[in-house]
N, C-alpha and C. Protein backbone atom coordinates (compact mmCIF):
# COMPACT_ATOMS: atom_id res chain seq x y z
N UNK A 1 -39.38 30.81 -42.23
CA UNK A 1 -38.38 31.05 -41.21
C UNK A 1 -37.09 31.44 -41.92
N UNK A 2 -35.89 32.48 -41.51
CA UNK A 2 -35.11 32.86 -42.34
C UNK A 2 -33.86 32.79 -41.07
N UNK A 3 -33.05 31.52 -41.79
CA UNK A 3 -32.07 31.38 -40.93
C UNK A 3 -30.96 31.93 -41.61
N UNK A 4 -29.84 32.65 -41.16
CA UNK A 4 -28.49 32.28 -41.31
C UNK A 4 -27.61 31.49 -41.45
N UNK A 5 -27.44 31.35 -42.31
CA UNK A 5 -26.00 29.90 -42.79
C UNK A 5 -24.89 30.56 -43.56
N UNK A 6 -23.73 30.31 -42.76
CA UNK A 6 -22.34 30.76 -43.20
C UNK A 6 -21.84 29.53 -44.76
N UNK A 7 -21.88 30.40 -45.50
CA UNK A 7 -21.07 29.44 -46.58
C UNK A 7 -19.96 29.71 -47.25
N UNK A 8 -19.58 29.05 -48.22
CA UNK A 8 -18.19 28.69 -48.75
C UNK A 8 -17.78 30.39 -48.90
N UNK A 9 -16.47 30.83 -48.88
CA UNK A 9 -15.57 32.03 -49.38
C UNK A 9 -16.76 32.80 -48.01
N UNK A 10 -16.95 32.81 -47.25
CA UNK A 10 -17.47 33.79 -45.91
C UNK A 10 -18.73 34.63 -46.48
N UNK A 11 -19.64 33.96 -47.03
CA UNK A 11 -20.91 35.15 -47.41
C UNK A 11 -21.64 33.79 -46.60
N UNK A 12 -22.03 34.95 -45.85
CA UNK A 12 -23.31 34.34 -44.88
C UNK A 12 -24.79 34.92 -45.67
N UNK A 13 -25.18 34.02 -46.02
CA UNK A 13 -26.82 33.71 -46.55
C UNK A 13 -27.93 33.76 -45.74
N UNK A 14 -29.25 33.89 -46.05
CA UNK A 14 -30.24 33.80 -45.61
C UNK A 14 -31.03 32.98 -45.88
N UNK A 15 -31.19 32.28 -45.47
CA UNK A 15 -32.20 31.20 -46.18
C UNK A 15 -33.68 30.96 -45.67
N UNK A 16 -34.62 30.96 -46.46
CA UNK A 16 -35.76 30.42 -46.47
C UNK A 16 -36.36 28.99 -46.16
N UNK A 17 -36.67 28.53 -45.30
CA UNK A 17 -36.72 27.08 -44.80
C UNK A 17 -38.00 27.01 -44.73
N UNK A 18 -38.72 26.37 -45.23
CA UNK A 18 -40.03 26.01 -45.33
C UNK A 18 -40.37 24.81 -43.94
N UNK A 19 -41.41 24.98 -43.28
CA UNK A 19 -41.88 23.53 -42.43
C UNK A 19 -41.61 22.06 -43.10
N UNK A 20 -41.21 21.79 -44.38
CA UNK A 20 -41.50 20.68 -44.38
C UNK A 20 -40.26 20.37 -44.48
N UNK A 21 -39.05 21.38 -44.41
CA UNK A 21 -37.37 21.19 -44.73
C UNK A 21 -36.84 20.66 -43.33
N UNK A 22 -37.39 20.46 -42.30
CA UNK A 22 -37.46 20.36 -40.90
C UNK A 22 -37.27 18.50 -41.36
N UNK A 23 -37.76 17.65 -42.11
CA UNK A 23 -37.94 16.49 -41.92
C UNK A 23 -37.10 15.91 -43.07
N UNK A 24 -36.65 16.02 -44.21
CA UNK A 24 -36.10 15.64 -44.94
C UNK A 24 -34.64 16.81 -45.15
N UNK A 25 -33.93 16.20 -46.09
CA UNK A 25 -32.69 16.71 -46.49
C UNK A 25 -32.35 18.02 -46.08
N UNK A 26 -31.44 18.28 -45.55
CA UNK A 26 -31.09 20.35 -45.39
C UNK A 26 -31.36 20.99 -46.37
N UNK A 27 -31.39 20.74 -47.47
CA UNK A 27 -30.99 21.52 -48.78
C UNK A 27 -32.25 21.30 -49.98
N UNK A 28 -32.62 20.18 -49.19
CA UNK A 28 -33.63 19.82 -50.67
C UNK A 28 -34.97 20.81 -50.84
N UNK A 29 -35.07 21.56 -50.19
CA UNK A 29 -35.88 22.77 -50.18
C UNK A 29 -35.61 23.94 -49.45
N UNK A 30 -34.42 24.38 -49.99
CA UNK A 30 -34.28 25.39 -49.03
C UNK A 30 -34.44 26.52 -50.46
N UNK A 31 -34.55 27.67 -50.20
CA UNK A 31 -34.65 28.68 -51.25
C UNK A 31 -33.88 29.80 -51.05
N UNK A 32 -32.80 30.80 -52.13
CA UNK A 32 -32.38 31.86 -51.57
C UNK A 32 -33.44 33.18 -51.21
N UNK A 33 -33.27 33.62 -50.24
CA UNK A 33 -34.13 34.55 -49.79
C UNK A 33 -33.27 35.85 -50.12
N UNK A 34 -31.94 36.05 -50.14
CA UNK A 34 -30.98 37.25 -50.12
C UNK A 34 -29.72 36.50 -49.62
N UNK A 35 -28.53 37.38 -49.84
CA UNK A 35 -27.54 37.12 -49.29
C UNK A 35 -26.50 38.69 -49.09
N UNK A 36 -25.80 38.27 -48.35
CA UNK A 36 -24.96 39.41 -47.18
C UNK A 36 -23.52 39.36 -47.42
N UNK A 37 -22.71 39.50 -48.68
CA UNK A 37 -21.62 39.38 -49.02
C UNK A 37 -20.54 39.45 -47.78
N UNK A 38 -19.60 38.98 -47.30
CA UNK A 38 -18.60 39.34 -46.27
C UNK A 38 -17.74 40.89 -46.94
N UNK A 39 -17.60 41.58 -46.51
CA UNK A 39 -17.02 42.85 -47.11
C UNK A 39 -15.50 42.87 -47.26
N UNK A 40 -15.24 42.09 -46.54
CA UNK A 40 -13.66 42.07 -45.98
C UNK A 40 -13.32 40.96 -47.36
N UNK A 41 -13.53 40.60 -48.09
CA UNK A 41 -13.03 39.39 -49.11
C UNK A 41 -13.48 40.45 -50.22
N UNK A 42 -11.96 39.89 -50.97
CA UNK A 42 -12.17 40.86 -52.40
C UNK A 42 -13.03 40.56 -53.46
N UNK A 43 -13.10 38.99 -53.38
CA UNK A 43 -14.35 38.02 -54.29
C UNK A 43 -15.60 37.37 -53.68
N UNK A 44 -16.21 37.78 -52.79
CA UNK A 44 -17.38 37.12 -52.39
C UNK A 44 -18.07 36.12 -53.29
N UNK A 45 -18.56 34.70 -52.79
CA UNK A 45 -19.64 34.12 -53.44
C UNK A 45 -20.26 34.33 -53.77
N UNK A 46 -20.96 34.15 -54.93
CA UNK A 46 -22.44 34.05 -55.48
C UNK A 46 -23.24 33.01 -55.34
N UNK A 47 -24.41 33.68 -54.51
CA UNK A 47 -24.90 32.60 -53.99
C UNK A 47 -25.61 31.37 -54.83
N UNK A 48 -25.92 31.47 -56.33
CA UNK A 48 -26.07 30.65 -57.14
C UNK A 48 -25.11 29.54 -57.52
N UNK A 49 -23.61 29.74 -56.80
CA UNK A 49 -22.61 28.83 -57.10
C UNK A 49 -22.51 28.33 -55.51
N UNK A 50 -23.05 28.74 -54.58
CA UNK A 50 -22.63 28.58 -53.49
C UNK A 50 -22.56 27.07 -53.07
N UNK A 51 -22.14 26.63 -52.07
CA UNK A 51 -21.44 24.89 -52.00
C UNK A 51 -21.85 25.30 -50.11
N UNK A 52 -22.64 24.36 -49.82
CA UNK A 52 -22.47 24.15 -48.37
C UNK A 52 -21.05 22.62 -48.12
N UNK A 53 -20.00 23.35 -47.34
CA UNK A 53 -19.05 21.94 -47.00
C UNK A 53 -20.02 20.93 -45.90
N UNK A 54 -20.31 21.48 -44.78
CA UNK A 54 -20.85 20.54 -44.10
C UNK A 54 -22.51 20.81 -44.06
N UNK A 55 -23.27 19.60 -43.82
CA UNK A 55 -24.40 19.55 -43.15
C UNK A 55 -24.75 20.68 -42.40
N UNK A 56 -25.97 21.10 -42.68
CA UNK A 56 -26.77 22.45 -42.01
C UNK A 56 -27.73 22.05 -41.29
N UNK A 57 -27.64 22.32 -40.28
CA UNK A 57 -28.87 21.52 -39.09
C UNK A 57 -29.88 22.46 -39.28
N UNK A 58 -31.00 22.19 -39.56
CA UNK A 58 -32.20 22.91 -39.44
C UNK A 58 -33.32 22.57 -38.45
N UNK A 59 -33.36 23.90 -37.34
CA UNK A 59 -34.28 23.58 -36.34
C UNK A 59 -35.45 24.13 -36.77
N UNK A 60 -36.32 23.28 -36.51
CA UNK A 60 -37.82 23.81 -36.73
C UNK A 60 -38.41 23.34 -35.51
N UNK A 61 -39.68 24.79 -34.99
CA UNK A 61 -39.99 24.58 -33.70
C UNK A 61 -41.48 24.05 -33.68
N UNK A 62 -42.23 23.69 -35.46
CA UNK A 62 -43.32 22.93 -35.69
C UNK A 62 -43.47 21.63 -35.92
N UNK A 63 -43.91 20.76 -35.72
CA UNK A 63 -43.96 19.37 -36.35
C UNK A 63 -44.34 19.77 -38.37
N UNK A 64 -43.47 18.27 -38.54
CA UNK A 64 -43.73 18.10 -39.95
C UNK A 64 -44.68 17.49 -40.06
N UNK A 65 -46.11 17.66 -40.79
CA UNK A 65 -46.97 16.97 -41.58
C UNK A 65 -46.67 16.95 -42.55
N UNK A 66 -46.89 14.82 -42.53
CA UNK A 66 -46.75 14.24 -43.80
C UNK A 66 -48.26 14.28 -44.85
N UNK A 67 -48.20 14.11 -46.23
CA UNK A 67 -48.85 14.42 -46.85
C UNK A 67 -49.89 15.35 -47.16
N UNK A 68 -49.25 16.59 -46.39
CA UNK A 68 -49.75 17.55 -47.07
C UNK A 68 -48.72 18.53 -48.24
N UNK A 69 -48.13 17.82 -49.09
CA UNK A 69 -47.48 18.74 -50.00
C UNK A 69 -47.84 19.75 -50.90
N UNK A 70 -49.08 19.46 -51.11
CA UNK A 70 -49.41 20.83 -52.10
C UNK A 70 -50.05 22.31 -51.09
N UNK A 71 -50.32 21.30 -50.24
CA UNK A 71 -51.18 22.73 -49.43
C UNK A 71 -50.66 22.27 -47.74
N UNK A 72 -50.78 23.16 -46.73
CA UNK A 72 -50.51 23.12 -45.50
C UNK A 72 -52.05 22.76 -44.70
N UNK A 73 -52.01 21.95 -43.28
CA UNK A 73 -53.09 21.97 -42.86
C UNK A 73 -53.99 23.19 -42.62
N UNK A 74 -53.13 24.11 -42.35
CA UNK A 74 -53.90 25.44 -41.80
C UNK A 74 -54.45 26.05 -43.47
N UNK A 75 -53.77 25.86 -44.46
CA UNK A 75 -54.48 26.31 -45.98
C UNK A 75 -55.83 25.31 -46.18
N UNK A 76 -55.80 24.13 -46.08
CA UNK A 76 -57.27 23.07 -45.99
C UNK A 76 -57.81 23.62 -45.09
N UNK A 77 -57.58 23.80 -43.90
CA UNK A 77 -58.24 24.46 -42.79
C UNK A 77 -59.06 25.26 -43.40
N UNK A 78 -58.48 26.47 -43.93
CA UNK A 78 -59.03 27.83 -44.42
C UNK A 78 -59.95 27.85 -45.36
N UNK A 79 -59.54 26.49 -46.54
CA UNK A 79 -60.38 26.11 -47.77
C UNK A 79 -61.64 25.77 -46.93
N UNK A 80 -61.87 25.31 -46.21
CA UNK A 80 -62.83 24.33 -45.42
C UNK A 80 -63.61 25.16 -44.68
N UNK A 81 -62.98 26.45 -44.17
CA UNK A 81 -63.41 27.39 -43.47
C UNK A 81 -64.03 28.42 -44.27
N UNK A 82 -63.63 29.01 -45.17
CA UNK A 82 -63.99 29.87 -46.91
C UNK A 82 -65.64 28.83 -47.49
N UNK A 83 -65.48 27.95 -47.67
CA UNK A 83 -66.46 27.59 -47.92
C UNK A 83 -67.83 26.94 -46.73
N UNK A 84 -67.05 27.08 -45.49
CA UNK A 84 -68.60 27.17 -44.57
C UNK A 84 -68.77 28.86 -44.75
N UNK A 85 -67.90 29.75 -44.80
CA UNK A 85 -68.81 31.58 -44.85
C UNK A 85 -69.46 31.43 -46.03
N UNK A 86 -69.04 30.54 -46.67
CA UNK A 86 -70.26 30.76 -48.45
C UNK A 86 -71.45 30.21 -47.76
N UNK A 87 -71.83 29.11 -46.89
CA UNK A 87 -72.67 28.26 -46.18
C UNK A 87 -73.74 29.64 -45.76
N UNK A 88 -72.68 29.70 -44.85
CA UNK A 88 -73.65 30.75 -43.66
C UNK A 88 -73.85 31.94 -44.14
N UNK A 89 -73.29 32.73 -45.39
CA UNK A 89 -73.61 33.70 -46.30
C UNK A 89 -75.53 33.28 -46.81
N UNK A 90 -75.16 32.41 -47.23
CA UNK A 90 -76.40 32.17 -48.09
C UNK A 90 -77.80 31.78 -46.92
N UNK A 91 -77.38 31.14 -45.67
CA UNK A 91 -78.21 30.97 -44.51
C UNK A 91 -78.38 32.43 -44.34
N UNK A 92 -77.69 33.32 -44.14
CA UNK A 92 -78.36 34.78 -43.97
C UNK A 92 -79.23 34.99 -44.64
N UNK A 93 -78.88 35.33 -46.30
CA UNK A 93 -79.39 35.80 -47.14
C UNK A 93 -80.83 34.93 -47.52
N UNK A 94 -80.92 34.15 -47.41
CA UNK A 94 -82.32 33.16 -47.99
C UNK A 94 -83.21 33.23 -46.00
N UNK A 95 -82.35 33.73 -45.53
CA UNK A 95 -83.67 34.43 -44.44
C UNK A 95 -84.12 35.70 -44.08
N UNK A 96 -82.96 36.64 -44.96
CA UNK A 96 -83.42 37.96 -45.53
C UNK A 96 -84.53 37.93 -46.48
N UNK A 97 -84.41 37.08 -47.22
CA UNK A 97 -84.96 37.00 -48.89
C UNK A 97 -86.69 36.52 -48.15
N UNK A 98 -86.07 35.80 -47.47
CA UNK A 98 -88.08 35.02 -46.77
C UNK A 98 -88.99 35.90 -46.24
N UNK A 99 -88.10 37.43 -45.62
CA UNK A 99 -89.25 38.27 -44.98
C UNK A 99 -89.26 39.33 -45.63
N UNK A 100 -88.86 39.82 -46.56
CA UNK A 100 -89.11 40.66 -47.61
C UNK A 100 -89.13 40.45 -48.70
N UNK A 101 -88.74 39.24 -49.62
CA UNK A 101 -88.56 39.06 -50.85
C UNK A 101 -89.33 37.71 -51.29
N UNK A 102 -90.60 37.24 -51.32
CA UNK A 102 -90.37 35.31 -50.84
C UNK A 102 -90.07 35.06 -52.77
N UNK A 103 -90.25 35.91 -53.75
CA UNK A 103 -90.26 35.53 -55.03
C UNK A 103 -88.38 35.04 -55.30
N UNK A 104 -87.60 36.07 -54.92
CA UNK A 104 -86.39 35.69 -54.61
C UNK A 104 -86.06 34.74 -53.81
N UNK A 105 -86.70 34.50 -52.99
CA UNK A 105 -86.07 33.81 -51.77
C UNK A 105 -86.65 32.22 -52.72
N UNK A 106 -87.62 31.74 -53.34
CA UNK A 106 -88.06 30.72 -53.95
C UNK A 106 -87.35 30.45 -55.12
N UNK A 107 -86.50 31.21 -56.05
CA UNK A 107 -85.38 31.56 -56.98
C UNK A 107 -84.36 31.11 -56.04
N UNK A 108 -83.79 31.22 -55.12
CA UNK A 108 -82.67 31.28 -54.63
C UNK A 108 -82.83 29.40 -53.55
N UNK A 109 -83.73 29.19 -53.17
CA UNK A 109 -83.98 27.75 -52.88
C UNK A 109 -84.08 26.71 -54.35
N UNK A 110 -84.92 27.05 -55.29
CA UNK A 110 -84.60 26.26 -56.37
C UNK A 110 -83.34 26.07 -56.77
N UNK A 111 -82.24 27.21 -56.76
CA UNK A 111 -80.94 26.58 -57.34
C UNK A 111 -80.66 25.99 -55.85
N UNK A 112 -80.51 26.62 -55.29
CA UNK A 112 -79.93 25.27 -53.81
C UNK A 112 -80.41 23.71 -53.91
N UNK A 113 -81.14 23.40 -54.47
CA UNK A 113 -81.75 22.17 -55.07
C UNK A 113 -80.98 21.60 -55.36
N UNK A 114 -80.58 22.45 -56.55
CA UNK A 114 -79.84 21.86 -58.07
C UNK A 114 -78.49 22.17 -57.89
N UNK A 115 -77.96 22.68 -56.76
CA UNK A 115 -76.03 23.12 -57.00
C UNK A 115 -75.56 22.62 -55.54
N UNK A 116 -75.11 22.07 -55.60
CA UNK A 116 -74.25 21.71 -54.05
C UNK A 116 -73.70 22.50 -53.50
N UNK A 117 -73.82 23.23 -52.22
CA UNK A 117 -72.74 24.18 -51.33
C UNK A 117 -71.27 24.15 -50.55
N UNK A 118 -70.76 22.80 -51.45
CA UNK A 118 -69.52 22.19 -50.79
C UNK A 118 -68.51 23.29 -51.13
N UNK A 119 -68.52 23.05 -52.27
CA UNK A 119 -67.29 24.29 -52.86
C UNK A 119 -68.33 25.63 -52.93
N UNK A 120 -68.09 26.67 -52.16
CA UNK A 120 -68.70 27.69 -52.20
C UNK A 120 -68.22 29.00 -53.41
N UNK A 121 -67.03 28.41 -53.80
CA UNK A 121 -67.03 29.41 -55.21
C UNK A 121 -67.63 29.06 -56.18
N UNK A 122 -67.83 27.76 -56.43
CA UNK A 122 -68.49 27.27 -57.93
C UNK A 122 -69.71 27.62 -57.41
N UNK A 123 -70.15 27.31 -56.37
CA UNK A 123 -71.60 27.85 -56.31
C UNK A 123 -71.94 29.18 -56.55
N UNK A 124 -71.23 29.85 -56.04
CA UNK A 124 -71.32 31.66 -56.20
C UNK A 124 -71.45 31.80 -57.80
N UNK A 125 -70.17 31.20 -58.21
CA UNK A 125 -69.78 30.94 -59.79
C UNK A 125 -71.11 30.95 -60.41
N UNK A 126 -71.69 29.87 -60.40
CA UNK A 126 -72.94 29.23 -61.14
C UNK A 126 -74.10 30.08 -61.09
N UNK A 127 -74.34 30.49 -60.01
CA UNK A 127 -75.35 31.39 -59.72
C UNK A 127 -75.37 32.46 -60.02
N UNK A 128 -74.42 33.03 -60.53
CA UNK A 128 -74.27 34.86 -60.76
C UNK A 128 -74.03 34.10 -62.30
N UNK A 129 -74.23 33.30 -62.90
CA UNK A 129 -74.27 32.87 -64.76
C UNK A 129 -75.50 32.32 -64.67
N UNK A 130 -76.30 32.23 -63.84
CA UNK A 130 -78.01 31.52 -64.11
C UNK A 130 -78.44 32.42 -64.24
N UNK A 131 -79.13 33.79 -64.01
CA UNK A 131 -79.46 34.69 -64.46
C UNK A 131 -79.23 36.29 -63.95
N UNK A 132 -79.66 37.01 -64.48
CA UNK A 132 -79.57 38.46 -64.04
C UNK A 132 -79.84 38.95 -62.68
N UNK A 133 -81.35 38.02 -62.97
CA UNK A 133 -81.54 37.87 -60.97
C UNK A 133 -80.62 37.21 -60.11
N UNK A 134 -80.03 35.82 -60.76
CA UNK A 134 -79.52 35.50 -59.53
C UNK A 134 -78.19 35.74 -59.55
N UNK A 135 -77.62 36.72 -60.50
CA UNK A 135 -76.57 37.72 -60.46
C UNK A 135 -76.36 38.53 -59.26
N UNK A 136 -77.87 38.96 -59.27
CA UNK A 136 -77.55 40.22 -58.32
C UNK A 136 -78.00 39.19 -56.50
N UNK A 137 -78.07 38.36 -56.59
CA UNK A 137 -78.39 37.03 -55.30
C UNK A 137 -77.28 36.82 -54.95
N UNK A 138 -76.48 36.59 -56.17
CA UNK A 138 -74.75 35.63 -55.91
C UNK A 138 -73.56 36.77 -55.40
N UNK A 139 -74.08 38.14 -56.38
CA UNK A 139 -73.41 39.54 -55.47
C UNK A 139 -73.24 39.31 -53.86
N UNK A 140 -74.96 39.40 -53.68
CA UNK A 140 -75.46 39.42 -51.92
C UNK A 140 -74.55 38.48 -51.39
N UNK A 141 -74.77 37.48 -51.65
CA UNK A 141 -74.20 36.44 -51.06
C UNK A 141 -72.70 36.67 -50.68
N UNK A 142 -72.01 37.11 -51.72
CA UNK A 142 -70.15 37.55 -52.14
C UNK A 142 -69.89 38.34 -51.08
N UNK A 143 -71.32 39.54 -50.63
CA UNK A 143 -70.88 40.80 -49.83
C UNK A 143 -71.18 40.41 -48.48
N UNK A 144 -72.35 39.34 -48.23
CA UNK A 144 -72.33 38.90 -47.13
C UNK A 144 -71.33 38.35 -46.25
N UNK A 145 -70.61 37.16 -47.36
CA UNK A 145 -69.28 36.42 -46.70
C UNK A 145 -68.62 37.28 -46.26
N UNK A 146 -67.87 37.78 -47.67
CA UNK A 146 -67.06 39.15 -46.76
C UNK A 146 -66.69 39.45 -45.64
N UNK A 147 -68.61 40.32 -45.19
CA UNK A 147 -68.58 41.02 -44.18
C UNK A 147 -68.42 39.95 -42.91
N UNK A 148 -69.16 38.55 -42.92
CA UNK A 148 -69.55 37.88 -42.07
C UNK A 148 -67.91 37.75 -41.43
N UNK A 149 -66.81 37.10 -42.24
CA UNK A 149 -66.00 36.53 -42.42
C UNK A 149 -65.18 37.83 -41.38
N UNK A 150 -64.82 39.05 -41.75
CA UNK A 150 -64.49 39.83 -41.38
C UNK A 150 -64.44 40.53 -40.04
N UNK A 151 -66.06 40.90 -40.10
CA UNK A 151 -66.73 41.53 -38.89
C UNK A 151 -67.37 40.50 -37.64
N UNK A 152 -67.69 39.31 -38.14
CA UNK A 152 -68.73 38.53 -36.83
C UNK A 152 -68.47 37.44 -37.10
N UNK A 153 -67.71 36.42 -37.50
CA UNK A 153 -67.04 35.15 -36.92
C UNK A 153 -66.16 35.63 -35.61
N UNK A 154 -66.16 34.47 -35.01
CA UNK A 154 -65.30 35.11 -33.72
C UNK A 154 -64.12 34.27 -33.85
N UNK A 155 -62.72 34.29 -34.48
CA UNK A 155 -61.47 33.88 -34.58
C UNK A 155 -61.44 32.76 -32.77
N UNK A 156 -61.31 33.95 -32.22
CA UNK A 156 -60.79 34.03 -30.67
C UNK A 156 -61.31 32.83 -29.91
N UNK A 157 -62.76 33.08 -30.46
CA UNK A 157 -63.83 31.83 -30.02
C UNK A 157 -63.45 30.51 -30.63
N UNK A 158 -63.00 30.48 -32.08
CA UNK A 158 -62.65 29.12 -32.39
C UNK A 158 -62.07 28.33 -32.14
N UNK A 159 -60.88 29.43 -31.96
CA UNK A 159 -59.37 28.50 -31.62
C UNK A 159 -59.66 27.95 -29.55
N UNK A 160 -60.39 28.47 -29.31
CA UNK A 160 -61.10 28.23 -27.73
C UNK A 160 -61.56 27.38 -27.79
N UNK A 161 -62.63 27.07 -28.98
CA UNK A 161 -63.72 25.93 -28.72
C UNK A 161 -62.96 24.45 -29.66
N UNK A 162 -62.18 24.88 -30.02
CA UNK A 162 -61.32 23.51 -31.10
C UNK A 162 -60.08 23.37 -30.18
N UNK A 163 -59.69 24.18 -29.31
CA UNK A 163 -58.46 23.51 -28.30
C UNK A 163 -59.52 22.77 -27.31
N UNK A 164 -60.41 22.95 -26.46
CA UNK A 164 -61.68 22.43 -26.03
C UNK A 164 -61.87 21.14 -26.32
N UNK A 165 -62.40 21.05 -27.75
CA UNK A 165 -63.22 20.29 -27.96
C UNK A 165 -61.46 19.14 -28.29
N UNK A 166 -60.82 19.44 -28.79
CA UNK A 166 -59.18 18.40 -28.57
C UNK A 166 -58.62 17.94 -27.14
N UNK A 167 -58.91 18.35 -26.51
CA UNK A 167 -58.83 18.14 -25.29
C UNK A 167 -59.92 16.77 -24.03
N UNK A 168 -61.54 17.21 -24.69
CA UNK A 168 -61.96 17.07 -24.34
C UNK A 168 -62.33 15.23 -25.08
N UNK A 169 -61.93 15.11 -26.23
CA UNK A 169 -62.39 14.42 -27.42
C UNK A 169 -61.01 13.41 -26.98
N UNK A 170 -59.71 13.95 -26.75
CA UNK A 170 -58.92 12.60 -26.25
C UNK A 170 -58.77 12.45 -24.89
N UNK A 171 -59.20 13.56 -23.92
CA UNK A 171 -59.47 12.87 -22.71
C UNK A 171 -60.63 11.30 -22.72
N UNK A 172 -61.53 11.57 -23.30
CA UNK A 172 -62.74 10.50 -23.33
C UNK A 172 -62.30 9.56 -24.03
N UNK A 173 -61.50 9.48 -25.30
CA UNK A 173 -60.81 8.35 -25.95
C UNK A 173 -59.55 7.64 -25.15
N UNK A 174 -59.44 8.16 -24.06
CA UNK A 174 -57.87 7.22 -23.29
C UNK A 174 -59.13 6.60 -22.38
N UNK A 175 -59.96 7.61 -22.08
CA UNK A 175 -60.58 7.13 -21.11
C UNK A 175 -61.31 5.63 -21.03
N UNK A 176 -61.97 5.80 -22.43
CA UNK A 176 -62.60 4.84 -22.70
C UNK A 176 -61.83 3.35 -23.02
N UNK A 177 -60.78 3.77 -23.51
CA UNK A 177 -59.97 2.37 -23.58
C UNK A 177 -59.50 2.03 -22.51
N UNK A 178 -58.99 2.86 -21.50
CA UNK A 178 -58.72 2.03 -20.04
C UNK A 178 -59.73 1.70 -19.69
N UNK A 179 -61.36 2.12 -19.42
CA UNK A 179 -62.48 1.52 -19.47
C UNK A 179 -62.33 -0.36 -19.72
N UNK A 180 -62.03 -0.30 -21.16
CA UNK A 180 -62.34 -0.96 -22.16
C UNK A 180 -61.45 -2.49 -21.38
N UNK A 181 -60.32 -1.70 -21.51
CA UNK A 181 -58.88 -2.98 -21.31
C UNK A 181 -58.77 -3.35 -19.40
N UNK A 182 -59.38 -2.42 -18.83
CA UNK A 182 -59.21 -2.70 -17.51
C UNK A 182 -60.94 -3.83 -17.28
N UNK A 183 -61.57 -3.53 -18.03
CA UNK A 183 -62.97 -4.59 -17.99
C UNK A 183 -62.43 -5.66 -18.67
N UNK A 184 -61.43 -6.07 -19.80
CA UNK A 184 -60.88 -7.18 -20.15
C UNK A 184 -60.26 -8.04 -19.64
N UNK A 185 -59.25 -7.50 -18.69
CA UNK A 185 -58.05 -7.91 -18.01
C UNK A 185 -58.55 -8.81 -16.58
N UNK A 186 -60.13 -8.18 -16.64
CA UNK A 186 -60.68 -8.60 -15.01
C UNK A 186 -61.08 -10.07 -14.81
């Protein structure tokens, strides 16, 4: 978000405000993004010396989540999301591999054995260094996500079926505790 803040000697700044500057200190993360010298002053600030006199209110129109500092929910989101298309990459491909290929497709279930599909890059990783064959497997797989990721996940559909399913998941949880506390109380 890039707000405007008037500072010391009249150079109004731009500043960079990150979501998480919304909950702690004005300043303790703010970053210069540029600044807009006042023209009319013969010495403008530099914004590297610059001095805010008063407190800078910073509105933010997201909630702050706590403990996510290295990464944002929607970046875990994505990590989490990146590695189900490695999932469903390889669910394609090892049912491509079954009706035309079964010698590959039995190559490509043996390492699924032996490598876990949690993190879907180390798996890709591992598999395109096991051999020549399953070089050209771990390719497939790379070009599948891709495309899957790209062309035929349905975005539109998700954010539909996860406002849905939030909706639907704490309607039944209030529900159930007035259930719960109104059968106690009796």
């Amino acid at each position: 978000m890039l707000s405007p803040v008037s500072g010391q000697g009249g150079v109004e700044l731009l500043m960079y405000l990150p979501m998480e500057a919304s909950a702690i200190s004005p300043s303790a993360q703010l970053s210069f993004f540029s600044y807009r010298p006042d023209r009319t002053r013969a010495y403008p600030s530099r914004p590297w010396k610059q001095r805010i006199s008063q407190p800078t209110r910073i509105h933010c129109q997201k909630m702050y989540v706590a403990g996510f500092g290295e990464a944002s929910p929607e970046a875990k989101a994505a990590k989490n999301i990146h590695n189900f298309f490695t999932y469903i990459a390889v669910r394609i491909v090892t049912a491509q591999l079954q009706s035309y290929n079964p010698e590959a497709y039995e190559e490509l279930m043996e390492f699924l054995s032996r490598h876990s599909l949690s993190d879907g890059d180390k798996f890709c990783s591992d598999l395109m260094r096991e051999s020549s064959r399953h070089k050209g497997l771990a390719l497939r797989i790379l070009e599948v996500r891709s495309a899957y990721c790209k062309n035929d996940f349905e975005w539109d559909n998700l954010k539909r079926l996860a406002f849905k399913m939030v909706d639907e998941s704490n309607t039944g949880i209030m529900r159930d505790y007035v259930l719960e506390t109104s059968h106690s109380e009796s």
